[in-house]
PDB file of N, CA and C in Angstrom:
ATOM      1  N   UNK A   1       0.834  -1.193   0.000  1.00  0.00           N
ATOM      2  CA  UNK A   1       0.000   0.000   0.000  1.00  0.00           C
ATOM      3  C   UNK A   1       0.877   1.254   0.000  1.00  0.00           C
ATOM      4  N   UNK A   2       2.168   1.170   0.756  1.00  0.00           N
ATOM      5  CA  UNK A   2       2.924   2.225   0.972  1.00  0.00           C
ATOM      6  C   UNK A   2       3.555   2.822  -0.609  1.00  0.00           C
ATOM      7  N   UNK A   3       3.854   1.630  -1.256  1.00  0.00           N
ATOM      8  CA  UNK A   3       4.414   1.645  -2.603  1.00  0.00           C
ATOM      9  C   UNK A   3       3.293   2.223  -3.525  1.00  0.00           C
ATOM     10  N   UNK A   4       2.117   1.960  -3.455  1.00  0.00           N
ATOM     11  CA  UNK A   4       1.049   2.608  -4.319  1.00  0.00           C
ATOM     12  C   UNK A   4       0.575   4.260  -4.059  1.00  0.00           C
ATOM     13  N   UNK A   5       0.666   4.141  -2.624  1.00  0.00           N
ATOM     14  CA  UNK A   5       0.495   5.381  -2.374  1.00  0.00           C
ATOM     15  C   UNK A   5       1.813   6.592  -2.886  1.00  0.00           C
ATOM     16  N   UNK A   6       2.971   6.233  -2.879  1.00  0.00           N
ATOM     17  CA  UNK A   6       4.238   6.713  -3.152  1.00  0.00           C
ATOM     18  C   UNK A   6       3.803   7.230  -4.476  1.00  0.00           C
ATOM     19  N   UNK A   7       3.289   6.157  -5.539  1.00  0.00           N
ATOM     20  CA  UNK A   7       3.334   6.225  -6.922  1.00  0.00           C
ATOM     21  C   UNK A   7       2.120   7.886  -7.456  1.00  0.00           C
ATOM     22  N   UNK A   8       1.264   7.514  -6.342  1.00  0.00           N
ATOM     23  CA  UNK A   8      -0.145   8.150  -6.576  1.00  0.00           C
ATOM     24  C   UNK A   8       0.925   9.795  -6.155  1.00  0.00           C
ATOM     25  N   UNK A   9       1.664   9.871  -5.394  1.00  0.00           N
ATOM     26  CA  UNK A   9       1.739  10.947  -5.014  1.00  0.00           C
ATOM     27  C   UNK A   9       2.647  11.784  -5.866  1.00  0.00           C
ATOM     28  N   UNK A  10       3.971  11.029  -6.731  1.00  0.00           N
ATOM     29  CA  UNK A  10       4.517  11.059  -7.456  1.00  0.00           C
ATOM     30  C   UNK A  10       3.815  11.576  -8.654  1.00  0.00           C
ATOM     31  N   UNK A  11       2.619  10.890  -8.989  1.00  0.00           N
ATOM     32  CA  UNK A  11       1.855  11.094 -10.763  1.00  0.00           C
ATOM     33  C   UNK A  11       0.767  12.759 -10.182  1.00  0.00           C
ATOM     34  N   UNK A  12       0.711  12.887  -8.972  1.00  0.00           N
ATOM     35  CA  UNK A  12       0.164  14.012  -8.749  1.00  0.00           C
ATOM     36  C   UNK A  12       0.607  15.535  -9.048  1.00  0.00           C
ATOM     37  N   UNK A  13       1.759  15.116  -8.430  1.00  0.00           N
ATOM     38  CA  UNK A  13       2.871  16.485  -8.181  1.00  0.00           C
ATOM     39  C   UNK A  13       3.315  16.781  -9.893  1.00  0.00           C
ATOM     40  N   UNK A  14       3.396  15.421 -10.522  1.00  0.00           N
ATOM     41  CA  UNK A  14       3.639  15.347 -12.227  1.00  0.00           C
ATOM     42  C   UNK A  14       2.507  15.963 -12.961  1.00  0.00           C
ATOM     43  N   UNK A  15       1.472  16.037 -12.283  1.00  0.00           N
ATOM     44  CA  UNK A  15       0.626  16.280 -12.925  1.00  0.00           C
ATOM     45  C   UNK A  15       0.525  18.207 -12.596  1.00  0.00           C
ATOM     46  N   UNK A  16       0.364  18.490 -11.771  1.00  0.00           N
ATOM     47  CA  UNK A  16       0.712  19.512 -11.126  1.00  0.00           C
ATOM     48  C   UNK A  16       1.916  20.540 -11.766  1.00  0.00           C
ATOM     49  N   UNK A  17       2.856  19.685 -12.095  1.00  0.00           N
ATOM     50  CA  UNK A  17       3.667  20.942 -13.101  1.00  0.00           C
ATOM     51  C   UNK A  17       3.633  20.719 -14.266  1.00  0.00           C
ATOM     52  N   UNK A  18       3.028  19.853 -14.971  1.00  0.00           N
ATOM     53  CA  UNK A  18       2.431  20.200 -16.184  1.00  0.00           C
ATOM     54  C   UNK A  18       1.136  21.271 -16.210  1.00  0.00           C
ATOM     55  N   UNK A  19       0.503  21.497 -15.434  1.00  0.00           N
ATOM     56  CA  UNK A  19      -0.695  22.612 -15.294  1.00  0.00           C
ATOM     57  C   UNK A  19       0.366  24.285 -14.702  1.00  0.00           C
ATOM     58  N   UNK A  20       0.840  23.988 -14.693  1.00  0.00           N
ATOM     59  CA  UNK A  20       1.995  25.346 -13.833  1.00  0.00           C
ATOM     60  C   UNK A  20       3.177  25.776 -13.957  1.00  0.00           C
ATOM     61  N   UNK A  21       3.148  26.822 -14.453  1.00  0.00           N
ATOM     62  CA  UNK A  21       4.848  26.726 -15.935  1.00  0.00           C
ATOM     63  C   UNK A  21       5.790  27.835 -14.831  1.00  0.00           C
ATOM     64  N   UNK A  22       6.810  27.784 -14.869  1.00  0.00           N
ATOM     65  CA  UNK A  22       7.752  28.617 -14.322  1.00  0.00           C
ATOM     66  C   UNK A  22       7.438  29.876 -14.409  1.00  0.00           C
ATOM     67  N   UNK A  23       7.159  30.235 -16.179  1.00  0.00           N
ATOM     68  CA  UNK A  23       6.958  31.740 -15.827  1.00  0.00           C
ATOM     69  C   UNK A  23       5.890  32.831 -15.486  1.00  0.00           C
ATOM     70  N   UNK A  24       4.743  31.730 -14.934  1.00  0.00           N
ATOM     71  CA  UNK A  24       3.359  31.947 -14.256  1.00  0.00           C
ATOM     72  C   UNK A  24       4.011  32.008 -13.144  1.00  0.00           C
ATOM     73  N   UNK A  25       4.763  31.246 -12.304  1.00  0.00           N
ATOM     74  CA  UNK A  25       5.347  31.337 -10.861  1.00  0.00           C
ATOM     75  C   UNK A  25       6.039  32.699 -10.637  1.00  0.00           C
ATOM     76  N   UNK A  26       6.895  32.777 -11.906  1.00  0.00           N
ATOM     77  CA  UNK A  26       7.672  34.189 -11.458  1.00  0.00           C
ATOM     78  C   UNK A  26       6.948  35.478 -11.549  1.00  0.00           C
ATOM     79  N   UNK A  27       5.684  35.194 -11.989  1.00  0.00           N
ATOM     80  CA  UNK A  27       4.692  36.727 -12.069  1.00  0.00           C
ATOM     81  C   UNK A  27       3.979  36.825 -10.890  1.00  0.00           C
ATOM     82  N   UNK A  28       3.363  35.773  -9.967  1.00  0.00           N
ATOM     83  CA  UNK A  28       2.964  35.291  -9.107  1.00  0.00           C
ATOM     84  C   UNK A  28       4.235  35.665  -7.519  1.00  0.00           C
ATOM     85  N   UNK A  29       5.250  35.419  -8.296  1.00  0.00           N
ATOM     86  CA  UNK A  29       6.280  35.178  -6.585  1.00  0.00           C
ATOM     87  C   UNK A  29       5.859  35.400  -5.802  1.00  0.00           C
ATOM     88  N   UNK A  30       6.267  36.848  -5.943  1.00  0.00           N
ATOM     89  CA  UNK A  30       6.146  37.908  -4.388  1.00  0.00           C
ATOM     90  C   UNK A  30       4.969  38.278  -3.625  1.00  0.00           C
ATOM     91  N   UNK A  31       3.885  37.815  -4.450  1.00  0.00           N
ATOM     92  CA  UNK A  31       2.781  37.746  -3.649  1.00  0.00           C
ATOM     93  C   UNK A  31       2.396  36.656  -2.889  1.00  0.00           C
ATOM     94  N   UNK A  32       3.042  35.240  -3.965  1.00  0.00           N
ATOM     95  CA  UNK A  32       2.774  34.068  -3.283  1.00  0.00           C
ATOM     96  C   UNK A  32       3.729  33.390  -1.992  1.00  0.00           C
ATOM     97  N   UNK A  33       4.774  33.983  -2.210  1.00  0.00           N
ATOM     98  CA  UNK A  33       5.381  33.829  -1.432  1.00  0.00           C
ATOM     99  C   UNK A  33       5.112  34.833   0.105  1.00  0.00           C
ATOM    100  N   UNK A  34       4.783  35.805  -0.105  1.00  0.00           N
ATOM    101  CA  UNK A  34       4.335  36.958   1.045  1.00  0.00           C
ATOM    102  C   UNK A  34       3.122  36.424   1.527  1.00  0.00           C
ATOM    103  N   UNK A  35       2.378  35.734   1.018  1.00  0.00           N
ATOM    104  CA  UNK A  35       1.067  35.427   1.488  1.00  0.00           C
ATOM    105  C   UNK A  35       1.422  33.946   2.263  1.00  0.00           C
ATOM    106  N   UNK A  36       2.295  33.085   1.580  1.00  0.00           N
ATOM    107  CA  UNK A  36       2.412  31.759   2.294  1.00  0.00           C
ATOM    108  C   UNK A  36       3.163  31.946   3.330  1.00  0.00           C
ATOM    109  N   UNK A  37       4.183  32.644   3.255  1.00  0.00           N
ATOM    110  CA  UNK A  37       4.882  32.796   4.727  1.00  0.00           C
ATOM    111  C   UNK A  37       3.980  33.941   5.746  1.00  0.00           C
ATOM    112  N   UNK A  38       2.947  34.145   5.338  1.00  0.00           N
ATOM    113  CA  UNK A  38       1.996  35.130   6.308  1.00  0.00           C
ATOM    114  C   UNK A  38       1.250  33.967   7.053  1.00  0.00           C
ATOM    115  N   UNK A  39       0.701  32.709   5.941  1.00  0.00           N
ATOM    116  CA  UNK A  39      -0.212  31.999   6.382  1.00  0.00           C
ATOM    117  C   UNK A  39       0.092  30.930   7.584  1.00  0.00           C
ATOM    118  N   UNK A  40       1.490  30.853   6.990  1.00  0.00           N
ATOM    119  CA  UNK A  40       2.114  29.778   7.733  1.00  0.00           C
ATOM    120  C   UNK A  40       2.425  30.032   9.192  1.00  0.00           C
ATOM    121  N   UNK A  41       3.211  31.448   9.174  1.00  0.00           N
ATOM    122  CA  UNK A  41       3.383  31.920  10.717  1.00  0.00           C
ATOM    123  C   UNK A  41       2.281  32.596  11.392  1.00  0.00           C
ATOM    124  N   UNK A  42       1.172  32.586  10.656  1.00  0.00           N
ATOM    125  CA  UNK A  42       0.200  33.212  11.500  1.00  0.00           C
ATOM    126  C   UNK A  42      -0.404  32.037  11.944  1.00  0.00           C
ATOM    127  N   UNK A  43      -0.534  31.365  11.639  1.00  0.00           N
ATOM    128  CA  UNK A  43      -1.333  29.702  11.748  1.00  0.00           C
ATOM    129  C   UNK A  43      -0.235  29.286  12.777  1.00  0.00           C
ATOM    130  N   UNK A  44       1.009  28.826  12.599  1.00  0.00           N
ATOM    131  CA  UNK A  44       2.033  28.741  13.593  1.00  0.00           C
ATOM    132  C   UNK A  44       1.559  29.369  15.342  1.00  0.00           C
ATOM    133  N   UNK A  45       1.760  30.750  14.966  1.00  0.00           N
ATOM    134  CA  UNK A  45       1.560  32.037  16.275  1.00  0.00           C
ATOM    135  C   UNK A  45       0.011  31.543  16.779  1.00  0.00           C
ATOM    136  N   UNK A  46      -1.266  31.227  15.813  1.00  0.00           N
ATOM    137  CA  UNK A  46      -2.576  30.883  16.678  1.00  0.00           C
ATOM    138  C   UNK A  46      -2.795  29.535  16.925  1.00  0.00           C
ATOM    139  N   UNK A  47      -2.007  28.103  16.731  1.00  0.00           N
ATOM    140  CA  UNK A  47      -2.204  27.238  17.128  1.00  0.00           C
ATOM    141  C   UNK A  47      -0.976  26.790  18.217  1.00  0.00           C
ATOM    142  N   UNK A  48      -0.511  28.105  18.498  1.00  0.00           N
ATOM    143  CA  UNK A  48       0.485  27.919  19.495  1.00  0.00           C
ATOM    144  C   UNK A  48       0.025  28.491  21.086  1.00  0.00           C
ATOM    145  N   UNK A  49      -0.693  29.759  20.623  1.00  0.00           N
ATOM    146  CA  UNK A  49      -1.602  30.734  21.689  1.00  0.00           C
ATOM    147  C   UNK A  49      -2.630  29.519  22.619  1.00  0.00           C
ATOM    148  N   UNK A  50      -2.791  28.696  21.348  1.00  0.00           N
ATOM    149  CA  UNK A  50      -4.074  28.069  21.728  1.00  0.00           C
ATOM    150  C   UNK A  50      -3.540  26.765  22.565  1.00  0.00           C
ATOM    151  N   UNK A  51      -2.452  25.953  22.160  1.00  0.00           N
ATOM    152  CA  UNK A  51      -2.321  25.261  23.093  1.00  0.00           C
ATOM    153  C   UNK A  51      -1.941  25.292  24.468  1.00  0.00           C
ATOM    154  N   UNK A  52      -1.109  26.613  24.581  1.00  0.00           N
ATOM    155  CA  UNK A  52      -0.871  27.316  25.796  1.00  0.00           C
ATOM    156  C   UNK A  52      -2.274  27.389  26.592  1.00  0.00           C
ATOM    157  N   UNK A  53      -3.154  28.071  25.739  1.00  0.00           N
ATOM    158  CA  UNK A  53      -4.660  28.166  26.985  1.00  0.00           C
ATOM    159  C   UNK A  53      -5.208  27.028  27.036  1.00  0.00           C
ATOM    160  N   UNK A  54      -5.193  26.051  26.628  1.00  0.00           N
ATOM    161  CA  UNK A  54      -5.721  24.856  26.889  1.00  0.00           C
ATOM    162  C   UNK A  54      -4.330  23.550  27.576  1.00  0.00           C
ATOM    163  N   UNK A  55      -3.623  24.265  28.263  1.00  0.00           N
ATOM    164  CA  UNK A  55      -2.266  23.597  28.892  1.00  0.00           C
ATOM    165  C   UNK A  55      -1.576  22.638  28.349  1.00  0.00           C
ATOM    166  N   UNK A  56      -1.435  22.755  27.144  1.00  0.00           N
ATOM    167  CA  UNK A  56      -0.344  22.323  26.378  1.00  0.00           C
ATOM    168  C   UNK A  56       1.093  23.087  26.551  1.00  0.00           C
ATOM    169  N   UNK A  57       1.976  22.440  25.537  1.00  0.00           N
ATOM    170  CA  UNK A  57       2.996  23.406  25.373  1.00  0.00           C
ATOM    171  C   UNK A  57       2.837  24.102  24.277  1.00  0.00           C
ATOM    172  N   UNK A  58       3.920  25.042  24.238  1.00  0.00           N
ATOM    173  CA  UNK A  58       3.989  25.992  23.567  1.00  0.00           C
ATOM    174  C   UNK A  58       4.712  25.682  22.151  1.00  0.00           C
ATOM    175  N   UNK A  59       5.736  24.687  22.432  1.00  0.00           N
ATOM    176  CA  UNK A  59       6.125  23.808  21.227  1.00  0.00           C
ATOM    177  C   UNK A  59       5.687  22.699  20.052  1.00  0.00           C
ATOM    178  N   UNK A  60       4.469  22.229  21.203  1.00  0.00           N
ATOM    179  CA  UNK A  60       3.260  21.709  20.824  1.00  0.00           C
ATOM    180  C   UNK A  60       2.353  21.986  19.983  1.00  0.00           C
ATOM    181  N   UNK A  61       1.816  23.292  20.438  1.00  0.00           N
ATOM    182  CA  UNK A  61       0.989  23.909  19.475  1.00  0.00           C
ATOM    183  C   UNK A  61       1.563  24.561  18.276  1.00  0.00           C
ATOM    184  N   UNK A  62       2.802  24.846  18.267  1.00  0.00           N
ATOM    185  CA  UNK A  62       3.497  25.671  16.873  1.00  0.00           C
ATOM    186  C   UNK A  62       3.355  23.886  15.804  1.00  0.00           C
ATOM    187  N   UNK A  63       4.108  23.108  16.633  1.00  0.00           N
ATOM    188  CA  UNK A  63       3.904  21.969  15.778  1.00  0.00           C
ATOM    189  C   UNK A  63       2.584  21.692  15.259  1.00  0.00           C
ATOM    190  N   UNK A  64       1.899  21.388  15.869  1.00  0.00           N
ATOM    191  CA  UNK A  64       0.763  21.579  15.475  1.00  0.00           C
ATOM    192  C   UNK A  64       0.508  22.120  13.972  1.00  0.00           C
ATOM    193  N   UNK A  65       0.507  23.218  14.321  1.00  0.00           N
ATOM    194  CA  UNK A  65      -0.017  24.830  13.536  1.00  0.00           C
ATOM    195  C   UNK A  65       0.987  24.419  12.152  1.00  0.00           C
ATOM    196  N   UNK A  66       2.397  24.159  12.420  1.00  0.00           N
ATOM    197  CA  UNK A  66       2.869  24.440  11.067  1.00  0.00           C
ATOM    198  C   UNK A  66       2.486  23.006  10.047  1.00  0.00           C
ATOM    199  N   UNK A  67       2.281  21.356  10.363  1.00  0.00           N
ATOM    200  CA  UNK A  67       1.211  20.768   9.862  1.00  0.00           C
ATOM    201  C   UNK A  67       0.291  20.999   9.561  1.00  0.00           C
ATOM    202  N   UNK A  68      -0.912  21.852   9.835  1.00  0.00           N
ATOM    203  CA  UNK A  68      -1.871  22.127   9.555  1.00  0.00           C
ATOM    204  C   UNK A  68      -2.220  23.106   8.527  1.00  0.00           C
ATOM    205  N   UNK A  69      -0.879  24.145   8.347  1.00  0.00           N
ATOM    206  CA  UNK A  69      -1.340  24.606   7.572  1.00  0.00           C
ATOM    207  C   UNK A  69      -0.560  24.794   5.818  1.00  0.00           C
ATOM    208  N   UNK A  70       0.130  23.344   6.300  1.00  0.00           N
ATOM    209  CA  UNK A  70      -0.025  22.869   4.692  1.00  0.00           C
ATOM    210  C   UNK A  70      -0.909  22.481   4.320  1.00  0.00           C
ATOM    211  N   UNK A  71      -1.437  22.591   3.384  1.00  0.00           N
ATOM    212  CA  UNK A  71      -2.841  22.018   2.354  1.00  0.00           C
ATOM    213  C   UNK A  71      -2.310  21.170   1.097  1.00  0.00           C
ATOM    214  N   UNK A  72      -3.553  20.825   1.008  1.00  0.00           N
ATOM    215  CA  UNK A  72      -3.239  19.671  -0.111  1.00  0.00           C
ATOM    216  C   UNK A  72      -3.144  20.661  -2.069  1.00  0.00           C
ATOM    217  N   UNK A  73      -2.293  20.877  -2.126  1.00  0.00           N
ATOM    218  CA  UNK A  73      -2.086  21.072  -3.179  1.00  0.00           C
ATOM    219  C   UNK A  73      -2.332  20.935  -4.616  1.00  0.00           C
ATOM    220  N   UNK A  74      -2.416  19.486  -4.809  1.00  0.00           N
ATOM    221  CA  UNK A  74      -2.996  18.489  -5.769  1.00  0.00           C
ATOM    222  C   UNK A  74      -4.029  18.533  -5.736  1.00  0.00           C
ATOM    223  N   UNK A  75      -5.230  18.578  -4.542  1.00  0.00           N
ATOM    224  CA  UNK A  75      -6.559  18.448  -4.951  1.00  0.00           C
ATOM    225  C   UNK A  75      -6.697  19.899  -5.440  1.00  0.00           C
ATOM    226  N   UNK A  76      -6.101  20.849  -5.060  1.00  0.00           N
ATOM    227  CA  UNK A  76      -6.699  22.437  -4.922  1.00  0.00           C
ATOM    228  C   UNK A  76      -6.766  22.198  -6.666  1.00  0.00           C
ATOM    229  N   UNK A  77      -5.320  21.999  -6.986  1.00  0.00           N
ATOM    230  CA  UNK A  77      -4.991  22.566  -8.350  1.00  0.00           C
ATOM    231  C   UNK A  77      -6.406  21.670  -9.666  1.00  0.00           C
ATOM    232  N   UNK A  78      -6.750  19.993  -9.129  1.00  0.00           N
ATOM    233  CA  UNK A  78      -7.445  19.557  -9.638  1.00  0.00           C
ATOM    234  C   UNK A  78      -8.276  20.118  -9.637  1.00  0.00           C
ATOM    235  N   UNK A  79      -9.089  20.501  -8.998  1.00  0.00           N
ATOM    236  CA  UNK A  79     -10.271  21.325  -8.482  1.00  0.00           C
ATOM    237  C   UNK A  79     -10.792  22.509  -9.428  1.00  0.00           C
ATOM    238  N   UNK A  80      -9.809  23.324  -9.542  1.00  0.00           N
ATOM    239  CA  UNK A  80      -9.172  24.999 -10.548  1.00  0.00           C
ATOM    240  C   UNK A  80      -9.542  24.076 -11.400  1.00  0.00           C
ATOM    241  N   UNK A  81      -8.533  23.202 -11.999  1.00  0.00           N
ATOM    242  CA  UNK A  81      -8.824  23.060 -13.575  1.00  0.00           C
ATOM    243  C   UNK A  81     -10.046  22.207 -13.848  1.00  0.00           C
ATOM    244  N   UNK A  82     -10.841  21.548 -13.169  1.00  0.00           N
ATOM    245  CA  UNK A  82     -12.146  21.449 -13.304  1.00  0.00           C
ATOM    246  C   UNK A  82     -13.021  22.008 -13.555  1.00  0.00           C
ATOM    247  N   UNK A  83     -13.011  23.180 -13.225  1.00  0.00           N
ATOM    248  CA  UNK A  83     -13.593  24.329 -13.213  1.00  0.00           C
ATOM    249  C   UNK A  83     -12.847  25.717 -14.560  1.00  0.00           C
ATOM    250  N   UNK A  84     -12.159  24.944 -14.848  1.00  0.00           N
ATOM    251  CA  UNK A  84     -11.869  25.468 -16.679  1.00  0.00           C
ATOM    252  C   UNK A  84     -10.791  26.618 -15.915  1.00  0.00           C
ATOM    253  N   UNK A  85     -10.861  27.408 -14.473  1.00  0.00           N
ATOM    254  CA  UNK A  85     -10.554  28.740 -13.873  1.00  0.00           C
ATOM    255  C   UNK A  85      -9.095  28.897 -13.836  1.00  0.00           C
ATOM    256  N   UNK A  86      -8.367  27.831 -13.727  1.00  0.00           N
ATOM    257  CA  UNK A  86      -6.656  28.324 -13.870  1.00  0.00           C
ATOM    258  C   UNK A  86      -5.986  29.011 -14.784  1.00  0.00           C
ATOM    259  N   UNK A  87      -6.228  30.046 -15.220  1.00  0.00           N
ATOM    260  CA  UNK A  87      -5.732  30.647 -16.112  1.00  0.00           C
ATOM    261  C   UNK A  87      -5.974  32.403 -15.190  1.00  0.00           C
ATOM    262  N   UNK A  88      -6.963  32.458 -14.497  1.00  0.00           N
ATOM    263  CA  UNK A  88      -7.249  34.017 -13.725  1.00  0.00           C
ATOM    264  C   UNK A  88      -6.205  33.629 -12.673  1.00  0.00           C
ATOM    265  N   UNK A  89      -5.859  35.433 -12.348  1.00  0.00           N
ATOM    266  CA  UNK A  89      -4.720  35.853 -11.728  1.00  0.00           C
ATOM    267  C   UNK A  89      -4.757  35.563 -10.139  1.00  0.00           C
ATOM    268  N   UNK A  90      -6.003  35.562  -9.661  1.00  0.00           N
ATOM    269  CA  UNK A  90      -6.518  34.755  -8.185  1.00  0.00           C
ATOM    270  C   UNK A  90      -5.917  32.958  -8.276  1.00  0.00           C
ATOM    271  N   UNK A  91      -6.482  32.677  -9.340  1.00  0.00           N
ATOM    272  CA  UNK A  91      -5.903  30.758  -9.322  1.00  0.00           C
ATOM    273  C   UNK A  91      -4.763  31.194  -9.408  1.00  0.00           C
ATOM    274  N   UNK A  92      -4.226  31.784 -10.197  1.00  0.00           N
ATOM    275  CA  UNK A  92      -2.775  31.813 -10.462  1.00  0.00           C
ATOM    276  C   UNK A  92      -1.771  31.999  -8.969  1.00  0.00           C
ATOM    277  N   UNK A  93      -2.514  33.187  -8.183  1.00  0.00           N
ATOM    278  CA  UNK A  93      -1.459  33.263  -6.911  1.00  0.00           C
ATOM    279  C   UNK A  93      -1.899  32.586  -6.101  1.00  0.00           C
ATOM    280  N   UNK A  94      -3.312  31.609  -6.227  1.00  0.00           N
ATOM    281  CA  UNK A  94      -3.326  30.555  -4.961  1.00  0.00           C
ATOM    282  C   UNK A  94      -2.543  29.679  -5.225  1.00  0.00           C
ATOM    283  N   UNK A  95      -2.455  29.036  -6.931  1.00  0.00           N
ATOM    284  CA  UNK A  95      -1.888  27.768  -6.968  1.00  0.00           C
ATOM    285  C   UNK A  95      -0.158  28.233  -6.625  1.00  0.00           C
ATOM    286  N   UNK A  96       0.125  29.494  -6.584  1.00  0.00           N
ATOM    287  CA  UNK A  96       1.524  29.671  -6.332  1.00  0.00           C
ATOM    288  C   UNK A  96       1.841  29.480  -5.045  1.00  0.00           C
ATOM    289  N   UNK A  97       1.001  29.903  -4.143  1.00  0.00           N
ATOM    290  CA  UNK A  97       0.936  29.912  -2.734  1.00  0.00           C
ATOM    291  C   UNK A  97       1.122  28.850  -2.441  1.00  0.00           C
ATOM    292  N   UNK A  98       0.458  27.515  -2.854  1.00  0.00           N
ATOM    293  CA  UNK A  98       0.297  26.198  -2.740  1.00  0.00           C
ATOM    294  C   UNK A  98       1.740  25.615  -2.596  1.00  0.00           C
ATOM    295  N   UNK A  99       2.013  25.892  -3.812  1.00  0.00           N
ATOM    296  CA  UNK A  99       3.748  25.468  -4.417  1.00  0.00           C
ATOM    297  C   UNK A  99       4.403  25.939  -3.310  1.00  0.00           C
ATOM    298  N   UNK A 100       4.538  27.144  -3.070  1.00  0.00           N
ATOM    299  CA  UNK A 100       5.339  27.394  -1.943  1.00  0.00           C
ATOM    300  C   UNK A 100       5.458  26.693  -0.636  1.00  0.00           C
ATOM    301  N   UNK A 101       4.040  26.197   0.118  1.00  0.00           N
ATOM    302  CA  UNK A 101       4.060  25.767   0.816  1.00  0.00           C
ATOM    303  C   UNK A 101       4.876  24.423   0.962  1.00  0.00           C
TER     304      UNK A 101
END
């Protein structure tokens, strides 16, 4: 199962940069990148607050937080092109955001 799943995840990510060309990323960067490292440490900073008030640790909850707020990538991008929409400048800096993560 481990080996199938490997494969599935492999033909995803393949699939994924065939829908997403380099120089869509580089028009995208600086936003996608400013927005993913916003999402990430803000998600970090509130699932860290939170385990503290509920008597966890404080190391705990960042862990937490920075798992959580990777997303699944592959479905997002499937999703967009289902919907014909990857080509507007919104898909464009989510699916960049994605990548970054």
């Amino acid at each position: 199962v481990e080996t199938v799943a490997q494969f599935g995840v492999v033909f995803l990510l393949f699939a994924l940069g065939l829908e997403f060309s380099l120089a869509k990323l580089k028009a995208v960067g600086p936003v996608a990148v400013l927005g993913g490292l916003l999402q990430i440490v803000i998600f970090m900073f509130l699932c860290g607050i939170l385990a503290m008030l509920c008597g966890g640790k404080l190391s705990e909850g960042v862990f937490v937080g920075s798992f959580l707020s990777m997303s699944s990538t592959a479905v997002v991008v499937k999703f967009l092109v289902e919907r014909n929409s990857n080509n507007a400048l919104h898909v464009q800096v989510t699916i960049g955001t994605l990548i970054f993560q």
